[in-house]
PDB file of N, CA and C in Angstrom:
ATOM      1  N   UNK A   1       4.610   8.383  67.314  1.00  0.00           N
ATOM      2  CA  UNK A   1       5.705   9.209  66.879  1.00  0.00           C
ATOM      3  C   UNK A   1       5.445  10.671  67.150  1.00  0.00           C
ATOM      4  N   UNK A   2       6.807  11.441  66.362  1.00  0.00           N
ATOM      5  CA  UNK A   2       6.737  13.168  67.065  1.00  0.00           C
ATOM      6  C   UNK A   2       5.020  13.306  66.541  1.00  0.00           C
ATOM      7  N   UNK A   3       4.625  13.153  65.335  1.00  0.00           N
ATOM      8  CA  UNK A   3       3.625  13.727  64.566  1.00  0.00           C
ATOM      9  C   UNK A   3       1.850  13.369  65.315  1.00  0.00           C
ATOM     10  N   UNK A   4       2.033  12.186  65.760  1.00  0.00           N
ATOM     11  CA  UNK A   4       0.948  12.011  66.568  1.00  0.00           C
ATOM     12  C   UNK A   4       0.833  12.619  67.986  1.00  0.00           C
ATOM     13  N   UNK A   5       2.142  13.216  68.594  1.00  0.00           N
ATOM     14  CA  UNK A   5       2.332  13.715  70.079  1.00  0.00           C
ATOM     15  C   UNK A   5       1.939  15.388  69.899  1.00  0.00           C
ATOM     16  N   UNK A   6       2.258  15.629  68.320  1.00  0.00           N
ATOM     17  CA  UNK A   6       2.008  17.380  68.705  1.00  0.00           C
ATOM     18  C   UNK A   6       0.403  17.899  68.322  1.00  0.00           C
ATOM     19  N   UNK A   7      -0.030  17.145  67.970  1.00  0.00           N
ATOM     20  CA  UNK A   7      -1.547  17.406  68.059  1.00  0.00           C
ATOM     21  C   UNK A   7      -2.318  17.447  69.456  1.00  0.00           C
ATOM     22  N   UNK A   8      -1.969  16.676  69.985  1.00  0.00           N
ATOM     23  CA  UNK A   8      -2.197  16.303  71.311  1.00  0.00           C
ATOM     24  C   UNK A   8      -1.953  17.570  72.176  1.00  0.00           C
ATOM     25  N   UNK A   9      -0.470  17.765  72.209  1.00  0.00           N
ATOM     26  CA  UNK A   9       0.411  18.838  72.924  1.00  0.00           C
ATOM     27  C   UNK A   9      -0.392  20.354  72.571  1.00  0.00           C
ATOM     28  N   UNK A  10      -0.215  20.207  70.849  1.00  0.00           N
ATOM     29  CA  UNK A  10      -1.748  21.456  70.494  1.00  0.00           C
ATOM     30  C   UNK A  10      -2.582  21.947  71.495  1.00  0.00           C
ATOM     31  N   UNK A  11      -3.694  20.497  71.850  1.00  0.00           N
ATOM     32  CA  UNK A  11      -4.855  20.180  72.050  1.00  0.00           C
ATOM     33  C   UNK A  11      -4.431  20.924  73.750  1.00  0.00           C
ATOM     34  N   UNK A  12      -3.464  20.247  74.238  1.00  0.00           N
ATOM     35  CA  UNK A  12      -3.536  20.808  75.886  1.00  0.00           C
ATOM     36  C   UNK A  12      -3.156  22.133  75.923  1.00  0.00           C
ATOM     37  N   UNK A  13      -2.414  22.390  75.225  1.00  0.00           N
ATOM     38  CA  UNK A  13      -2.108  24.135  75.071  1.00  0.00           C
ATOM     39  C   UNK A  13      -3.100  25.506  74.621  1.00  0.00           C
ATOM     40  N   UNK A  14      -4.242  24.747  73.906  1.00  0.00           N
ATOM     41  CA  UNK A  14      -4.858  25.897  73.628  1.00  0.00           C
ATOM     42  C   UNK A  14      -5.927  27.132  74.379  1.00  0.00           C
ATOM     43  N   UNK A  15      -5.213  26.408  75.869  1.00  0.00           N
ATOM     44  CA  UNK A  15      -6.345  27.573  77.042  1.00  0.00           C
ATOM     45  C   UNK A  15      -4.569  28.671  77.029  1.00  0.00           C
ATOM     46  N   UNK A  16      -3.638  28.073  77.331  1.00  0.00           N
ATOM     47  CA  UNK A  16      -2.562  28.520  76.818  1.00  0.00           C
ATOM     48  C   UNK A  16      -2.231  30.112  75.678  1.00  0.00           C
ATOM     49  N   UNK A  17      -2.587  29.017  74.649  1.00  0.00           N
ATOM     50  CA  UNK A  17      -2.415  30.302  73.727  1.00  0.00           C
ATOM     51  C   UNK A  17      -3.926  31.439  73.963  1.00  0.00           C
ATOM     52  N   UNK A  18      -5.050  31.072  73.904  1.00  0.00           N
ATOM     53  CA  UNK A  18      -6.239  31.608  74.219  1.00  0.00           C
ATOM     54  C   UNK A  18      -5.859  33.090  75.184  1.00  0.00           C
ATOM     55  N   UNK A  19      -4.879  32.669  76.097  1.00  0.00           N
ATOM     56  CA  UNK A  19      -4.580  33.454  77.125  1.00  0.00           C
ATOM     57  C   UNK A  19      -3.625  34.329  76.379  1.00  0.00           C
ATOM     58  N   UNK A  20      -2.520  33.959  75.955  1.00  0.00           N
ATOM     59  CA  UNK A  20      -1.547  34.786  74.931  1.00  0.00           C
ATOM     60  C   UNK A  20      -2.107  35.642  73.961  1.00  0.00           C
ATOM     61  N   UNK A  21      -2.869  35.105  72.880  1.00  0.00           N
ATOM     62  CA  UNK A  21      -3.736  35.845  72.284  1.00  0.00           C
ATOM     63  C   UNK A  21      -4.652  37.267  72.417  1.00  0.00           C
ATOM     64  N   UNK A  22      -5.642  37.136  74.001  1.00  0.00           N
ATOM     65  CA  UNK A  22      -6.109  37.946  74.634  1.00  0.00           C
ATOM     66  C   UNK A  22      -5.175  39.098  75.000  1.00  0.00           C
ATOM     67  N   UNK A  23      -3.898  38.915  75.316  1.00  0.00           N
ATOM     68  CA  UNK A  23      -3.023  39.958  75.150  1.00  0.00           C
ATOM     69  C   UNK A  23      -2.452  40.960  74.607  1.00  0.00           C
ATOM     70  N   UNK A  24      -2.752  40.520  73.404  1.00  0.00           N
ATOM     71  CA  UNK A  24      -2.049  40.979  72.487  1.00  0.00           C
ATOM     72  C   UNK A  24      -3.473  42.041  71.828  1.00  0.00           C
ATOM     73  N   UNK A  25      -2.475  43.432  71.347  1.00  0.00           N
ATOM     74  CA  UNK A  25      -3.458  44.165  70.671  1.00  0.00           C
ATOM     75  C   UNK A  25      -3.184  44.250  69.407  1.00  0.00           C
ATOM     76  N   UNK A  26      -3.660  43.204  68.689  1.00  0.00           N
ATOM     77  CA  UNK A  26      -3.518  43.445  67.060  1.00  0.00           C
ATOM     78  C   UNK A  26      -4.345  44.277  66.283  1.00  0.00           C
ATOM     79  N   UNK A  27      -5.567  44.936  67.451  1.00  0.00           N
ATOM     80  CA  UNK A  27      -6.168  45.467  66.501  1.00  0.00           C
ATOM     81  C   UNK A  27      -5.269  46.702  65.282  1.00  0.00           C
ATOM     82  N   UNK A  28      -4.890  47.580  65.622  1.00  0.00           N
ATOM     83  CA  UNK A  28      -4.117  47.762  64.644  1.00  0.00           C
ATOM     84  C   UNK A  28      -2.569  47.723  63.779  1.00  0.00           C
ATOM     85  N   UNK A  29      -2.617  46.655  63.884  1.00  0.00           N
ATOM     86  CA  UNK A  29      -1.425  45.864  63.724  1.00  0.00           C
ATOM     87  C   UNK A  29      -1.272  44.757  62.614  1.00  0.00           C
ATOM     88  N   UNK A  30      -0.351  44.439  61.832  1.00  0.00           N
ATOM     89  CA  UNK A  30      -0.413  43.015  60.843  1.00  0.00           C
ATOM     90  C   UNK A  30      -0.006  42.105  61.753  1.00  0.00           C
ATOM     91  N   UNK A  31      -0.443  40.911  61.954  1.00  0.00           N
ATOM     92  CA  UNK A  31      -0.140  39.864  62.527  1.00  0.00           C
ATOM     93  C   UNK A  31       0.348  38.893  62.002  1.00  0.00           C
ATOM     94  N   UNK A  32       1.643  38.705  62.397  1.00  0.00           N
ATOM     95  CA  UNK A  32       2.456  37.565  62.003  1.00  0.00           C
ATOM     96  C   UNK A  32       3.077  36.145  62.508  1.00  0.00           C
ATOM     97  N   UNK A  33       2.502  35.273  62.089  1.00  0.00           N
ATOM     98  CA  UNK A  33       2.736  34.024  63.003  1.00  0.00           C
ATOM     99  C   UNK A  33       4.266  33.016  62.321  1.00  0.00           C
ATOM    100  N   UNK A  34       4.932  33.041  62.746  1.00  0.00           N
ATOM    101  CA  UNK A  34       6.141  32.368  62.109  1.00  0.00           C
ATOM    102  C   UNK A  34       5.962  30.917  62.830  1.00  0.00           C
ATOM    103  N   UNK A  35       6.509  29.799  61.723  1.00  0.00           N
ATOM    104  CA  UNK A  35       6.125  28.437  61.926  1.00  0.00           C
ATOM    105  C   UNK A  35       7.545  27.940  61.681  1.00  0.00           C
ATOM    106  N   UNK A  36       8.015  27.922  62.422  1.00  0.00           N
ATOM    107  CA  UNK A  36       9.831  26.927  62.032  1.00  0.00           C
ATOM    108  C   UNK A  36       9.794  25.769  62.384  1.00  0.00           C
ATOM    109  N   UNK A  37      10.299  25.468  61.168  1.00  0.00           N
ATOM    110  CA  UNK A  37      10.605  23.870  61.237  1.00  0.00           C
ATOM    111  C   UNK A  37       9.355  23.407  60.957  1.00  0.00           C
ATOM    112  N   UNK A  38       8.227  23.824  59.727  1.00  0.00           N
ATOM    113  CA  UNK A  38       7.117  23.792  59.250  1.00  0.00           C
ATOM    114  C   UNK A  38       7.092  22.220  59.079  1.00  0.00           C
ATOM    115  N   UNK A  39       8.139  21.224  58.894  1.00  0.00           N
ATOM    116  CA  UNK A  39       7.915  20.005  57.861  1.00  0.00           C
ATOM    117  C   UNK A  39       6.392  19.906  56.651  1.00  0.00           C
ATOM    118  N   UNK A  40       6.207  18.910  57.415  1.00  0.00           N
ATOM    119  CA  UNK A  40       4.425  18.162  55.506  1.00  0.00           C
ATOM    120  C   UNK A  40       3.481  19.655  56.680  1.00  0.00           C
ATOM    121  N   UNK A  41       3.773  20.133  57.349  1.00  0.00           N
ATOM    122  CA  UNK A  41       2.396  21.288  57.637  1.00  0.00           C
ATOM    123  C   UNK A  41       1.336  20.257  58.522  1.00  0.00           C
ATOM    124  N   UNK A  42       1.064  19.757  58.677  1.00  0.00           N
ATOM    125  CA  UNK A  42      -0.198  19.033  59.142  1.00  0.00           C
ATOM    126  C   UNK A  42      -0.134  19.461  60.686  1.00  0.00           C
ATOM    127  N   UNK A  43       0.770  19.395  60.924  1.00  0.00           N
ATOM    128  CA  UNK A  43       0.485  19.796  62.716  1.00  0.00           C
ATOM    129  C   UNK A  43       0.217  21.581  63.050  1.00  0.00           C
ATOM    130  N   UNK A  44       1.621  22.319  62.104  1.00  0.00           N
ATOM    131  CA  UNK A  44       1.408  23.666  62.167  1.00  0.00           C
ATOM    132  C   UNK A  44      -0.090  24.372  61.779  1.00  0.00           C
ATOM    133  N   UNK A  45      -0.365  23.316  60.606  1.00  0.00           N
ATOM    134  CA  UNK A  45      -1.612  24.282  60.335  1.00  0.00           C
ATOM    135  C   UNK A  45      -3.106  23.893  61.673  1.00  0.00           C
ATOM    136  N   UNK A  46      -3.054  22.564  62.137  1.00  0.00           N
ATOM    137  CA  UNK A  46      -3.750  22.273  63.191  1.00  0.00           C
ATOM    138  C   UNK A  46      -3.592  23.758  64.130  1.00  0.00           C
ATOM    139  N   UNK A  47      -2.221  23.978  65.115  1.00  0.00           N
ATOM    140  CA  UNK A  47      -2.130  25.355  65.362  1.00  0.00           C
ATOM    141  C   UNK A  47      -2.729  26.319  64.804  1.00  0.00           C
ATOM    142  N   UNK A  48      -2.034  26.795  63.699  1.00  0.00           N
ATOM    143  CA  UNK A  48      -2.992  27.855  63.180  1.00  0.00           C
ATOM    144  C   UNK A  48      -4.168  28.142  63.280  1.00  0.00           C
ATOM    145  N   UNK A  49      -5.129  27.497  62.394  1.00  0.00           N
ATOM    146  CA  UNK A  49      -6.461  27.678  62.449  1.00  0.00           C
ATOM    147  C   UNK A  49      -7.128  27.414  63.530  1.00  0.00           C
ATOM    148  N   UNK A  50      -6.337  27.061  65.055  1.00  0.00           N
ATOM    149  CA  UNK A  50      -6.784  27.547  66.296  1.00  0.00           C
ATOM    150  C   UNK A  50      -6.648  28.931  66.809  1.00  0.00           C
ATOM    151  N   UNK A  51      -5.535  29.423  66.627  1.00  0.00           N
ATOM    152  CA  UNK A  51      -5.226  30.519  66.473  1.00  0.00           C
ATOM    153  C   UNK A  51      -5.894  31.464  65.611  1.00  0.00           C
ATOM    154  N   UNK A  52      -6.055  31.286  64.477  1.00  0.00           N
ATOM    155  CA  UNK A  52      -7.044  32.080  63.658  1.00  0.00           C
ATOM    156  C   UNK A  52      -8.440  31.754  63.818  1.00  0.00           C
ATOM    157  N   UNK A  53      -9.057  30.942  64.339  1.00  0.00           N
ATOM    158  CA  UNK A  53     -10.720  30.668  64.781  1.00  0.00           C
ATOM    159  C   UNK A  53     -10.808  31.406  65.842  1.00  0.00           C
ATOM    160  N   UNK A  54      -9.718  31.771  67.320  1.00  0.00           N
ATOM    161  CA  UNK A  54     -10.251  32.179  68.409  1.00  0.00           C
ATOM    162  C   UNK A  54      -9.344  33.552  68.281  1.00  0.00           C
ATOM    163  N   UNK A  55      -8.925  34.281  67.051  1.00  0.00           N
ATOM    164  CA  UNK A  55      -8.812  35.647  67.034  1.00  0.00           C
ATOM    165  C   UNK A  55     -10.358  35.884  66.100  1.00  0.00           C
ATOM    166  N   UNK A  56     -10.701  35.169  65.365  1.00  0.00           N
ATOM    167  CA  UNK A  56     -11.942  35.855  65.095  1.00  0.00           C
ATOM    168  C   UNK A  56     -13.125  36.050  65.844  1.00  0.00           C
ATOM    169  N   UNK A  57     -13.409  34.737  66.982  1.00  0.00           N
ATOM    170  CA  UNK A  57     -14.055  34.771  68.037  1.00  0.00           C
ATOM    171  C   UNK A  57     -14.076  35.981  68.658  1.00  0.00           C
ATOM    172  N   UNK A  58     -12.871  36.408  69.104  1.00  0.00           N
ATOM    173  CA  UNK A  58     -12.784  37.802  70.259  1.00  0.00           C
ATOM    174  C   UNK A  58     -12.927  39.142  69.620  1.00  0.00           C
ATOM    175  N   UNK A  59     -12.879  38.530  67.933  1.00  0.00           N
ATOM    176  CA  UNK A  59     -13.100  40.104  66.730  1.00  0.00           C
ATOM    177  C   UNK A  59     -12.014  41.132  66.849  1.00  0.00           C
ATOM    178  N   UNK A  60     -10.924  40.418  67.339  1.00  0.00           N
ATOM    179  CA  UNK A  60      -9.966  41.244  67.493  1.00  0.00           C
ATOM    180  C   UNK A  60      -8.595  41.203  66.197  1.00  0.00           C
ATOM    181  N   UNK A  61      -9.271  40.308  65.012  1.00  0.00           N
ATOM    182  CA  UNK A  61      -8.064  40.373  64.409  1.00  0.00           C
ATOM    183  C   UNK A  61      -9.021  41.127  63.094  1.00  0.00           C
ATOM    184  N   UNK A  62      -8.515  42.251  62.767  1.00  0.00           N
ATOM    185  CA  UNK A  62      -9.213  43.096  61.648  1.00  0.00           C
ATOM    186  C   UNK A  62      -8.395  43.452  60.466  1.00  0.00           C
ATOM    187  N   UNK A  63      -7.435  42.854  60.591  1.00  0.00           N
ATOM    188  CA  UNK A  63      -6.455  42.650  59.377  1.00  0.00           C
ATOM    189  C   UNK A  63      -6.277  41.255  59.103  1.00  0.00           C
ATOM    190  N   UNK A  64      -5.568  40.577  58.174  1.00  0.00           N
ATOM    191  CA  UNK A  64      -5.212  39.502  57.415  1.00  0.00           C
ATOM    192  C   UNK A  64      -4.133  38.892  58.478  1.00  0.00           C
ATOM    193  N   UNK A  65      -4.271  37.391  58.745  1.00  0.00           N
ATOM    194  CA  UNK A  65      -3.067  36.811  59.780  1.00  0.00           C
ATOM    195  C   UNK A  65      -2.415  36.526  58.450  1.00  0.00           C
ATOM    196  N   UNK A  66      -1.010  36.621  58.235  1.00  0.00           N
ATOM    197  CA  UNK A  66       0.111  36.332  57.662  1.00  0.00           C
ATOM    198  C   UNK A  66       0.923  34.961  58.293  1.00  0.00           C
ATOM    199  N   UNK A  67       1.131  34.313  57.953  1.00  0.00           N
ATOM    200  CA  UNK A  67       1.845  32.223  58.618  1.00  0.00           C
ATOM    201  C   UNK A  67       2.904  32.526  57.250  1.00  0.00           C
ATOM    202  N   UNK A  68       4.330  32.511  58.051  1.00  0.00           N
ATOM    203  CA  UNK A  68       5.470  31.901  57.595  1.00  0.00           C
ATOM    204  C   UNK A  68       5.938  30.698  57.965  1.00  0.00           C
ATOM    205  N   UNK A  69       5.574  29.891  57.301  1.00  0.00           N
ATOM    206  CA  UNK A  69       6.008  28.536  57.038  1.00  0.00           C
ATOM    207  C   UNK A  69       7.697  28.274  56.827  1.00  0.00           C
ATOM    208  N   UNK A  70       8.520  27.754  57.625  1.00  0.00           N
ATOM    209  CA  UNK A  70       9.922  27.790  57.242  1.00  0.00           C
ATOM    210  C   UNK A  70      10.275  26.423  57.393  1.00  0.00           C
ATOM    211  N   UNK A  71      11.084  25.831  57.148  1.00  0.00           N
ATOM    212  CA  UNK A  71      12.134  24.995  56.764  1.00  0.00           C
ATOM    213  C   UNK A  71      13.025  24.660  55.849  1.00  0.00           C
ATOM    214  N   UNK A  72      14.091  23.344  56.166  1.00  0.00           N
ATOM    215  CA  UNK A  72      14.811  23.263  55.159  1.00  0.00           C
ATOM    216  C   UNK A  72      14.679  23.129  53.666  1.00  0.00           C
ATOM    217  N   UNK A  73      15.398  23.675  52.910  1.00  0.00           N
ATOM    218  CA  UNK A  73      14.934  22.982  51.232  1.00  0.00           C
ATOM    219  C   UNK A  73      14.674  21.671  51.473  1.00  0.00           C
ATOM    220  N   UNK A  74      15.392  20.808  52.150  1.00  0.00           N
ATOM    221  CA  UNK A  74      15.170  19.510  51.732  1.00  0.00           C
ATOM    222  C   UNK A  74      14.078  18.665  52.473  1.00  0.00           C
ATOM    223  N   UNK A  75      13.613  19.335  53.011  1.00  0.00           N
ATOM    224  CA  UNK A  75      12.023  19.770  53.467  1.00  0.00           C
ATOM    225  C   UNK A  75      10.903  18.795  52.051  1.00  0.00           C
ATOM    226  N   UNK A  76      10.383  17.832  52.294  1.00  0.00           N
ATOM    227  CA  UNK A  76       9.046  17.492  51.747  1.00  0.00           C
ATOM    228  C   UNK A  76       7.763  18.558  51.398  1.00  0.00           C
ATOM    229  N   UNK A  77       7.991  19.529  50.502  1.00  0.00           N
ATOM    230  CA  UNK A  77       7.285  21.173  50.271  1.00  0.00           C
ATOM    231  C   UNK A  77       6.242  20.436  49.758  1.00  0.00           C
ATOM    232  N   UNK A  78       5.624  19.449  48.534  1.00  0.00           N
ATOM    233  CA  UNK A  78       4.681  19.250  48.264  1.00  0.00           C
ATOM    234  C   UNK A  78       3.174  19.017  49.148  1.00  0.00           C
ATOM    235  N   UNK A  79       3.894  18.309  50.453  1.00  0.00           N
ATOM    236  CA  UNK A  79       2.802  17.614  51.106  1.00  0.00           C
ATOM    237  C   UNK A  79       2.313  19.260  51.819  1.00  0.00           C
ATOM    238  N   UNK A  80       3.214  20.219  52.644  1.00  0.00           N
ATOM    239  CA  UNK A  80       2.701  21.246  53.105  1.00  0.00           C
ATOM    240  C   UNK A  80       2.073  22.378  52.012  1.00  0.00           C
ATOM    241  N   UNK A  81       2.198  22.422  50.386  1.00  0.00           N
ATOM    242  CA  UNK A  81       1.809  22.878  49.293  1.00  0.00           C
ATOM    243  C   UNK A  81       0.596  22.176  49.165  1.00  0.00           C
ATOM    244  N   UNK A  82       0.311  21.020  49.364  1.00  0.00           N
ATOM    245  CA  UNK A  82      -1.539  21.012  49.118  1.00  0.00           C
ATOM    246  C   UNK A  82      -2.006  21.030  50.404  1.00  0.00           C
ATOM    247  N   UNK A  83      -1.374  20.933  51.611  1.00  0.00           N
ATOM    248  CA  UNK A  83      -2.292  21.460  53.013  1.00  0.00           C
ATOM    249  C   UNK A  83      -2.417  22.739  52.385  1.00  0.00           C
ATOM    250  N   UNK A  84      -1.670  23.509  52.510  1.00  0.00           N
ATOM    251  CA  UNK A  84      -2.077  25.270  52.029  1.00  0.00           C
ATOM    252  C   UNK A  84      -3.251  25.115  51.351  1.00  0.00           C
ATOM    253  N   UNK A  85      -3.419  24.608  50.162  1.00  0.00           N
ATOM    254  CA  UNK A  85      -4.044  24.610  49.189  1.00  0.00           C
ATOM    255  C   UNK A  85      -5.154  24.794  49.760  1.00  0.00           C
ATOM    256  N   UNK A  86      -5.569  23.791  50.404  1.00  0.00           N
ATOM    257  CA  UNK A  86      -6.916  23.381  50.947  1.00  0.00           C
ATOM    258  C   UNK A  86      -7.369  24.245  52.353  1.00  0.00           C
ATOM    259  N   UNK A  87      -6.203  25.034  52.662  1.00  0.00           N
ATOM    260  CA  UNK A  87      -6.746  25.332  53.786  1.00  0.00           C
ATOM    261  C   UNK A  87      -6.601  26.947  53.526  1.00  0.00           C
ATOM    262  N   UNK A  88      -8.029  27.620  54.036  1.00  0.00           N
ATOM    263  CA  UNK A  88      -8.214  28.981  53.356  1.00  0.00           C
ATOM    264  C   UNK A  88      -8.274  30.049  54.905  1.00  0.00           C
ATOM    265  N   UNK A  89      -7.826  29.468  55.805  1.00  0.00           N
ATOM    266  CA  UNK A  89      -8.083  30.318  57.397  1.00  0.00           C
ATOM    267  C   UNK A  89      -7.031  31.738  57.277  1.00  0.00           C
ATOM    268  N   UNK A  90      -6.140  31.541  56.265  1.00  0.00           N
ATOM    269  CA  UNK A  90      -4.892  32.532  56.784  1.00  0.00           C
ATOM    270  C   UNK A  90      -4.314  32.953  55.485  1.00  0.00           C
ATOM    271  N   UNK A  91      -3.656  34.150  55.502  1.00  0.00           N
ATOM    272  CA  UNK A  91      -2.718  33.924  54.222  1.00  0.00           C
ATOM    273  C   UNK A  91      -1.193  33.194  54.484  1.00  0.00           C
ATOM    274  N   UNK A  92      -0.500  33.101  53.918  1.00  0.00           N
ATOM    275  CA  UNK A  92       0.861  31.861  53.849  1.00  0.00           C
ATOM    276  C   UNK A  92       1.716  32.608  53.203  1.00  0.00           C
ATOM    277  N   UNK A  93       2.947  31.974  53.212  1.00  0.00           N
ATOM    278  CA  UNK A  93       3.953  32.625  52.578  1.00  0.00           C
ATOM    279  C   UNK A  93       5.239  30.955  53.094  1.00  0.00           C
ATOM    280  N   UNK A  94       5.793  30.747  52.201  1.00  0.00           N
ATOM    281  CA  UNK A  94       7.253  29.534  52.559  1.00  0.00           C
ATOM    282  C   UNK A  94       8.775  30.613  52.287  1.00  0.00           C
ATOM    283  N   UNK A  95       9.203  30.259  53.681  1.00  0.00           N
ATOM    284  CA  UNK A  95      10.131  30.672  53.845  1.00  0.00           C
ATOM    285  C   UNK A  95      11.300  29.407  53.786  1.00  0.00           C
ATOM    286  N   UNK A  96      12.024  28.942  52.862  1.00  0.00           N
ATOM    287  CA  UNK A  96      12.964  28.083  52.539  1.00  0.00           C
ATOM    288  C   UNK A  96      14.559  28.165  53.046  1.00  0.00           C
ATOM    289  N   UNK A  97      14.548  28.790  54.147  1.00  0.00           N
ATOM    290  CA  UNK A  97      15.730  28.756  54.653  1.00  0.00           C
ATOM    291  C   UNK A  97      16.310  28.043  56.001  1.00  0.00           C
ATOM    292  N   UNK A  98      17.286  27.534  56.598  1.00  0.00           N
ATOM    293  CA  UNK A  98      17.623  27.062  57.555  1.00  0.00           C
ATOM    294  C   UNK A  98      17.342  28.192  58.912  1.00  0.00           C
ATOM    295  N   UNK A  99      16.111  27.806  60.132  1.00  0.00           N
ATOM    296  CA  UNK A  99      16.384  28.923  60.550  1.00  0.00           C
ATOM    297  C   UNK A  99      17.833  29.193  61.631  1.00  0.00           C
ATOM    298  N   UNK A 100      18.377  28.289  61.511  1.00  0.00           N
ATOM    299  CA  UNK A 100      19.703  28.923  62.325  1.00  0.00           C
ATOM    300  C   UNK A 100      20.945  29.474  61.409  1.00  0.00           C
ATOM    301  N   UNK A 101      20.884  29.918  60.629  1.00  0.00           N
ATOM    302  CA  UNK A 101      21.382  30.298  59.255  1.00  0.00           C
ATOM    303  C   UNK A 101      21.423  32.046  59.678  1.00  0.00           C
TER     304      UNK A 101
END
């Protein structure tokens, strides 16, 4: 299913983002990663904490990464509320709105 294909898709993309990343000058900057269409979190946060392991690698992120998590209310929030929980790479924030709204 979708949930087993985007880990994968992750997995081939991350010379991808690696390259995107290197671009970017966050050094003085807040960095903000927006996640739409967050569903239970398990795949987004896989992303993430690739993203946040290989900005600390290059020592280029010297502020706090910020992850907006969005989807619908009717969105399953508990299951992505204890991924958060457990996962300490980033700060978070849920954004509960439709994003084509």
């Amino acid at each position: 299913g979708n949930c087993d294909l985007q880990p994968a898709i992750t997995n081939l993309m991350i010379s991808y983002i690696h390259l995107s990343i290197g671009i970017l000058d966050v050094s003085f900057s807040i960095l903000v990663i927006a996640d739409f269409d967050a569903s239970h979190g398990k795949n987004s946060i896989t992303a993430m904490k690739a993203c946040t392991k290989y900005l600390q690698q290059i020592n280029t992120l010297v502020t706090s990464l910020l992850v907006v998590h969005n989807d619908l209310p009717t969105n399953d929030w508990t299951k992505l509320f204890h991924l958060l929980a457990e996962n300490k790479s980033y700060q978070d924030v849920i954004n509960v709105y439709s994003l084509y709204e």
